[in-house]
Every structure is written in C-alpha cells, then in structure tokens.
N, C-alpha and C. Protein backbone atom coordinates (compact mmCIF):
# COMPACT_ATOMS: atom_id res chain seq x y z
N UNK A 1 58.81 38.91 27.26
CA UNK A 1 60.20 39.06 27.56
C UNK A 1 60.70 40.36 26.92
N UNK A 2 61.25 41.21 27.44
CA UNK A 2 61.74 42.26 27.25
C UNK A 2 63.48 41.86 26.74
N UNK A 3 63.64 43.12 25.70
CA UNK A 3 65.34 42.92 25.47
C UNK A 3 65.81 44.07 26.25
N UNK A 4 67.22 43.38 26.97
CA UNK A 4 67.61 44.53 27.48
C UNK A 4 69.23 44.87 26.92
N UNK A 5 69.06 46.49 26.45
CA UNK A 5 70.22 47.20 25.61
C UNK A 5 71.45 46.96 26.58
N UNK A 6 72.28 46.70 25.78
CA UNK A 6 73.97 46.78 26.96
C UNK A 6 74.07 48.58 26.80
N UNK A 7 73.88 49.24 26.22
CA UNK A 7 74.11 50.78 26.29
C UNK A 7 72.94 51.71 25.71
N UNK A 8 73.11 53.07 26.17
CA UNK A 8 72.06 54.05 25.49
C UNK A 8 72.18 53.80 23.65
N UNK A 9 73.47 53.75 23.19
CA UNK A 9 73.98 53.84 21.96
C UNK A 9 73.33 52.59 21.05
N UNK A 10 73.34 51.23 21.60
CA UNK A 10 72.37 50.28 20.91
C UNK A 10 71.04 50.58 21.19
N UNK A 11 70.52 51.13 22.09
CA UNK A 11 68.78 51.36 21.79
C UNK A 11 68.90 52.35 20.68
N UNK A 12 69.33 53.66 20.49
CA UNK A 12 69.70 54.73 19.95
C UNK A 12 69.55 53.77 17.91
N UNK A 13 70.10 53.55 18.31
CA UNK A 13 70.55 52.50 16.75
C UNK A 13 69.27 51.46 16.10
N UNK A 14 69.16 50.69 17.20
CA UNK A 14 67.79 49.65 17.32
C UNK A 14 66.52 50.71 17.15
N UNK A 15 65.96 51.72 17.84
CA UNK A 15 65.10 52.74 17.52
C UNK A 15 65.26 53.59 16.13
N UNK A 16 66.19 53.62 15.35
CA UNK A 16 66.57 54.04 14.12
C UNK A 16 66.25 53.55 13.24
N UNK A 17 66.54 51.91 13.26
CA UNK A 17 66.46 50.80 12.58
C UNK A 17 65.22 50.70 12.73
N UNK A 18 64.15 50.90 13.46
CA UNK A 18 62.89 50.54 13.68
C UNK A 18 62.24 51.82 12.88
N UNK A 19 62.40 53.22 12.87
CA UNK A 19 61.67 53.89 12.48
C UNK A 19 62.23 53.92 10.64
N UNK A 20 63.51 53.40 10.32
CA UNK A 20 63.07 53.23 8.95
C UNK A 20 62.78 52.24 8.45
N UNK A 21 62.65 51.02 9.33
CA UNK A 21 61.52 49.78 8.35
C UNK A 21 60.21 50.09 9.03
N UNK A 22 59.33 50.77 9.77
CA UNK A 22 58.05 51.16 10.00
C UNK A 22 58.12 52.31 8.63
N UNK A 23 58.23 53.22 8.63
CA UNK A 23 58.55 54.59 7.54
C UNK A 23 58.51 54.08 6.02
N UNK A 24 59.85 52.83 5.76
CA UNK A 24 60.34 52.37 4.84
C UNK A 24 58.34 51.83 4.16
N UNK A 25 58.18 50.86 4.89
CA UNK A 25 56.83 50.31 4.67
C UNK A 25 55.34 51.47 4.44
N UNK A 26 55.30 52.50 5.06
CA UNK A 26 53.94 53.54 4.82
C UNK A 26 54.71 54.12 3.80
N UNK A 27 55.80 53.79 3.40
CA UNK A 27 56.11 55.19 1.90
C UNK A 27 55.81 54.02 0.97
N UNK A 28 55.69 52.88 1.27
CA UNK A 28 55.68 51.83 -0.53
C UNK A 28 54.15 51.64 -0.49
N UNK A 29 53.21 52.18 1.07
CA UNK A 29 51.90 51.89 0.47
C UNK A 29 50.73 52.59 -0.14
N UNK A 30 51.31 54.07 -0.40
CA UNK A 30 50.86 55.20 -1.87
C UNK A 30 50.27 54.83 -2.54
N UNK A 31 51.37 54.15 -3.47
CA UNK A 31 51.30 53.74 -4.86
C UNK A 31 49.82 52.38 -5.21
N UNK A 32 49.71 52.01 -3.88
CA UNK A 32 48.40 50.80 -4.11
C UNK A 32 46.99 51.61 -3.89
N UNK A 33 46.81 52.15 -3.04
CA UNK A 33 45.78 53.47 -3.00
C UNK A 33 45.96 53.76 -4.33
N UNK A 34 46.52 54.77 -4.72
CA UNK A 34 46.56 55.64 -6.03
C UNK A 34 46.40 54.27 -7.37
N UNK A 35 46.76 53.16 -7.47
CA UNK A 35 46.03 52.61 -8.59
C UNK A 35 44.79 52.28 -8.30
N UNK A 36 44.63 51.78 -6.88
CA UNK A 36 43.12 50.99 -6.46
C UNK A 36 42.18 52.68 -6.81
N UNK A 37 42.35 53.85 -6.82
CA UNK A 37 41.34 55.11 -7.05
C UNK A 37 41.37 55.12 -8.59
N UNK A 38 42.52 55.02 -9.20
CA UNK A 38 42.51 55.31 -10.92
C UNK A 38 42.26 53.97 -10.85
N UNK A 39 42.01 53.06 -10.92
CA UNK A 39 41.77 51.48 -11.57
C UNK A 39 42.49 51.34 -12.79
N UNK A 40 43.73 51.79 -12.49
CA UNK A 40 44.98 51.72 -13.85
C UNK A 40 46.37 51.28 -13.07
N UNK A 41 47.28 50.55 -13.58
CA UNK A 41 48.64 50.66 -13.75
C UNK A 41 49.38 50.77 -14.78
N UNK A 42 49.08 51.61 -15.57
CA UNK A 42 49.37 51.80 -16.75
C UNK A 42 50.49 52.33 -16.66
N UNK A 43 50.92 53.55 -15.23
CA UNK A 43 52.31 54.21 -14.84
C UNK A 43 52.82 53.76 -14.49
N UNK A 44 52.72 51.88 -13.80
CA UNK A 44 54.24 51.16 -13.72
C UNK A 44 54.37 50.56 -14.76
N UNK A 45 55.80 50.48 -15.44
CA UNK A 45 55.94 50.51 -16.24
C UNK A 45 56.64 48.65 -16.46
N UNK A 46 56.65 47.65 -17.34
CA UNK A 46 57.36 46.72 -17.26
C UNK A 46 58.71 46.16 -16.65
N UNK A 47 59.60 47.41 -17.53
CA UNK A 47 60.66 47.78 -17.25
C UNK A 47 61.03 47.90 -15.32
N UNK A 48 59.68 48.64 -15.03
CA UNK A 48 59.59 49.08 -13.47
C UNK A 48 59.32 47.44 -12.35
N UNK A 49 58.64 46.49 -13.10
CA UNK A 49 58.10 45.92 -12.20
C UNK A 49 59.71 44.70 -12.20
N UNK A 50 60.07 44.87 -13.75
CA UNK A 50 61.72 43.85 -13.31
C UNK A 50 62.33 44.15 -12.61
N UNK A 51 62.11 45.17 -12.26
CA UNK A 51 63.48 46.07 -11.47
C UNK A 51 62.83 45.63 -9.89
N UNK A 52 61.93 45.62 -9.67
CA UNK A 52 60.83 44.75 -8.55
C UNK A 52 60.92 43.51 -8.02
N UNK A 53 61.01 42.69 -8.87
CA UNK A 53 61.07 41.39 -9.05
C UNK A 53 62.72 41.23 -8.57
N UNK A 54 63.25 41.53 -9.01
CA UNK A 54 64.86 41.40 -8.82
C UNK A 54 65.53 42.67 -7.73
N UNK A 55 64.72 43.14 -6.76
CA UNK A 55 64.87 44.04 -6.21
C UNK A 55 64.29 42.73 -5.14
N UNK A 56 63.56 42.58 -4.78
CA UNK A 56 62.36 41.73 -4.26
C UNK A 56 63.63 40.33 -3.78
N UNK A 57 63.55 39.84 -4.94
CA UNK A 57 64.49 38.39 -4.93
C UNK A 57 65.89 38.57 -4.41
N UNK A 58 66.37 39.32 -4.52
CA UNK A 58 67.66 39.76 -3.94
C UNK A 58 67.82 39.95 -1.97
N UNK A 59 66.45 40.82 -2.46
CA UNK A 59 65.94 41.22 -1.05
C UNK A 59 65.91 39.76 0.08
N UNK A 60 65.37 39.03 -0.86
CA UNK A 60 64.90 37.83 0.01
C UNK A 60 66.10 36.92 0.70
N UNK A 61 66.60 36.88 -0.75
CA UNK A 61 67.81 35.87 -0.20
C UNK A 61 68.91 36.27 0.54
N UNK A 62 69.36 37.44 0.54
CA UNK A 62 70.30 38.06 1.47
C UNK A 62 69.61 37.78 2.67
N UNK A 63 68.37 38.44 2.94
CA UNK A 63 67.62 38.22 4.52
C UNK A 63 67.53 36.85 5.02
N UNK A 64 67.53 35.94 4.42
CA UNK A 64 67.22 34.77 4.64
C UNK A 64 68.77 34.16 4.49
N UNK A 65 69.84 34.20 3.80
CA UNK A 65 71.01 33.57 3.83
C UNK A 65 71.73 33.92 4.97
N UNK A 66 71.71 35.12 5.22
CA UNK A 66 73.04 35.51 5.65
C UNK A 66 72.14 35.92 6.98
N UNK A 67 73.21 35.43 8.37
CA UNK A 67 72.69 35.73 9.38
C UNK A 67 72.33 36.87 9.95
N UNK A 68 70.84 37.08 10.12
CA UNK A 68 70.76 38.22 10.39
C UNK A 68 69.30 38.25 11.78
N UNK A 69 69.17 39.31 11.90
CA UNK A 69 67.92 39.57 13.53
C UNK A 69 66.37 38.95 12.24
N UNK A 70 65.97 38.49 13.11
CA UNK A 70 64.32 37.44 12.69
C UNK A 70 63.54 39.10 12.32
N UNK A 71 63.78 40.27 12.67
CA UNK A 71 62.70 41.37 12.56
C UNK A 71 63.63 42.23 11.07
N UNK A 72 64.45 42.01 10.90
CA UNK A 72 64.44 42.00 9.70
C UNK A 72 64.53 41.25 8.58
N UNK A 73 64.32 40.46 8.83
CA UNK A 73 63.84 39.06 7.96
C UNK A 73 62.04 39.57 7.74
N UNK A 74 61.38 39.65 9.13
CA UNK A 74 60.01 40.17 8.77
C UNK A 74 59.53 41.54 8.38
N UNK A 75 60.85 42.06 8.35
CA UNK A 75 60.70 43.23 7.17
C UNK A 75 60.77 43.33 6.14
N UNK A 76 61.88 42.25 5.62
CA UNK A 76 61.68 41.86 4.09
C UNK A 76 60.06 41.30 3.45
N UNK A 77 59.64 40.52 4.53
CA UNK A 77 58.64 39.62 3.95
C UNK A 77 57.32 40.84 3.97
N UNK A 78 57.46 41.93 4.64
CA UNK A 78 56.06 43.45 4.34
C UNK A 78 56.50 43.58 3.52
N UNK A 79 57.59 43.83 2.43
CA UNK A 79 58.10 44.24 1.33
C UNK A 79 57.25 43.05 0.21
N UNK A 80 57.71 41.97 0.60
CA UNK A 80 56.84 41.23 -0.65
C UNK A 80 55.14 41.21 -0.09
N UNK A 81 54.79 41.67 0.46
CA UNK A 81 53.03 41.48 1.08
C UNK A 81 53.41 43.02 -0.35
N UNK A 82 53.37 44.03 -0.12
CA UNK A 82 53.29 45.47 -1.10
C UNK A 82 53.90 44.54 -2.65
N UNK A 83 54.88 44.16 -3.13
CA UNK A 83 55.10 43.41 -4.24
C UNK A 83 53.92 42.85 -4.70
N UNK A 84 53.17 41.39 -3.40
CA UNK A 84 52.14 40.67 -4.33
C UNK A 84 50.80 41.54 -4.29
N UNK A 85 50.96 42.52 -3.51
CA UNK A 85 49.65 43.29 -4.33
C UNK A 85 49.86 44.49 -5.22
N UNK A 86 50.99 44.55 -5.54
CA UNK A 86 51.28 45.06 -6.37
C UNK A 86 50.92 44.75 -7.91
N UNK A 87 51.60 43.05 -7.72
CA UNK A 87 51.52 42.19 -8.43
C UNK A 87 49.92 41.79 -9.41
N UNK A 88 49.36 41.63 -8.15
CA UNK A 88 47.74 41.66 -8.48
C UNK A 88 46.94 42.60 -9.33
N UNK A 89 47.21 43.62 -8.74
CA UNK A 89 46.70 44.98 -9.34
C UNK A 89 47.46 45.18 -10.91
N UNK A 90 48.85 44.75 -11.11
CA UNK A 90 48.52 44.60 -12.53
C UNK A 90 48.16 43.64 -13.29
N UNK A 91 47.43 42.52 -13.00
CA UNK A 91 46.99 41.99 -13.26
C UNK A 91 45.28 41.97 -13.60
N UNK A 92 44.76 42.84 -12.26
CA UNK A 92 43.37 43.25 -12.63
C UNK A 92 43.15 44.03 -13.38
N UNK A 93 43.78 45.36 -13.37
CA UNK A 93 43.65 46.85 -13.60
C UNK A 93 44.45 46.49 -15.23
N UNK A 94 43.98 46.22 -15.91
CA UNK A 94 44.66 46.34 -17.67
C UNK A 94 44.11 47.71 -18.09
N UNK A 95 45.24 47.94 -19.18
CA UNK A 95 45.59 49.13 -20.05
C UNK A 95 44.28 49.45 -20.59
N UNK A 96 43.57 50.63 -20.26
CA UNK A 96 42.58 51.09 -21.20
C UNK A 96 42.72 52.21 -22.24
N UNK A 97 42.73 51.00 -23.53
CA UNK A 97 42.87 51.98 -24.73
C UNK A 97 42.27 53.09 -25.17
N UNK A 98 41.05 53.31 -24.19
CA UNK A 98 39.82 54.46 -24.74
C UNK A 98 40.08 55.23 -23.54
N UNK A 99 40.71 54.91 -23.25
CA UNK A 99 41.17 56.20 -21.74
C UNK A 99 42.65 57.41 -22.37
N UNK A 100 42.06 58.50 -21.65
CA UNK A 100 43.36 59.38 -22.33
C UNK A 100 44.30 59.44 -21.21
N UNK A 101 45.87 59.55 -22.26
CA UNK A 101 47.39 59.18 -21.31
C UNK A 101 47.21 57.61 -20.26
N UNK A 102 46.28 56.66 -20.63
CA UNK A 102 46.56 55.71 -20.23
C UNK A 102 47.20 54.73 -21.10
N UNK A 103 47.65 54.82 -22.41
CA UNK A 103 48.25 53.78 -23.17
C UNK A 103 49.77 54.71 -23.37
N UNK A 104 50.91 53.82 -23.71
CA UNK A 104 51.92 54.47 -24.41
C UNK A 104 52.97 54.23 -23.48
C-alpha cells in the first residue's frame, strides 16, 4: 500500500524527515567501529554514557507516550539498538592500565 501526499509540500517535509533519521542513524554508527578497532572505551566517558541513558529514556517515552507516526517510534528504537551496543562494548572493552592515554 502506498501513502498518498495531499500536496508537493508534505512529501517535501516527509522526505526531510526521512533523510535525517536515515543520516541521524550512520552518524551514531562511528563511534562502534572506532572502539570495536581500538578494543577501548576508555574515551566515553561515565559522565558521557548518563547523559545516554537519560537521553535514551527520555527518547523513549516521549515516542511512545505521546501520539506520534509508528516510523518514528522505529526510529527511536535504532537509537537504542546503537545505545545497547554501545552498552556492551563497555562492558567488554575495560580500561587498560598498561596502555598509554588509555587511563585518566
């Protein structure tokens, strides 16, 4: 089933909206490459991952409370898929003290 736009001006908008949650998603997936090559997260920082967590949770419940289109609801939820492997990776990848500029 196809949607069909009442004007040029809502596709215009809807195509906008689409290229920054496609965009939004390849810019947060860097940062998992670049620890999975260093086998460190030593550069996110605690401080960084609360701000995550409550970035994340906020995220969720607005998308999910408040009425909104089902495709951005499943844009929130690529946001937590990058979170829990985020999540993971600091969990595997611990601080190596015999490594240089990896502690501190």
């Amino acid at each position: 089933k196809f949607y069909v736009f009442k004007s040029v001006y809502s596709f215009v908008i809807t195509a906008c909206a689409d290229y920054v949650y496609f965009f939004g998603f390849i810019k947060m997936t860097p940062q998992i490459y670049v620890n999975y090559k260093l086998k460190t997260v030593s550069h996110l920082t605690n401080n960084m991952m609360v701000y995550k967590v409550f970035n994340t949770f906020v995220d969720d419940a607005f998308a999910w409370l408040v009425d909104s289109p089902l495709k951005w609801k499943v844009m929130c939820l690529r946001d937590d898929l990058i979170f829990a492997v985020l999540v993971y990776q600091k969990f595997i990848y611990r601080t190596d003290m015999r490594r240089a500029n990896d502690f501190g």
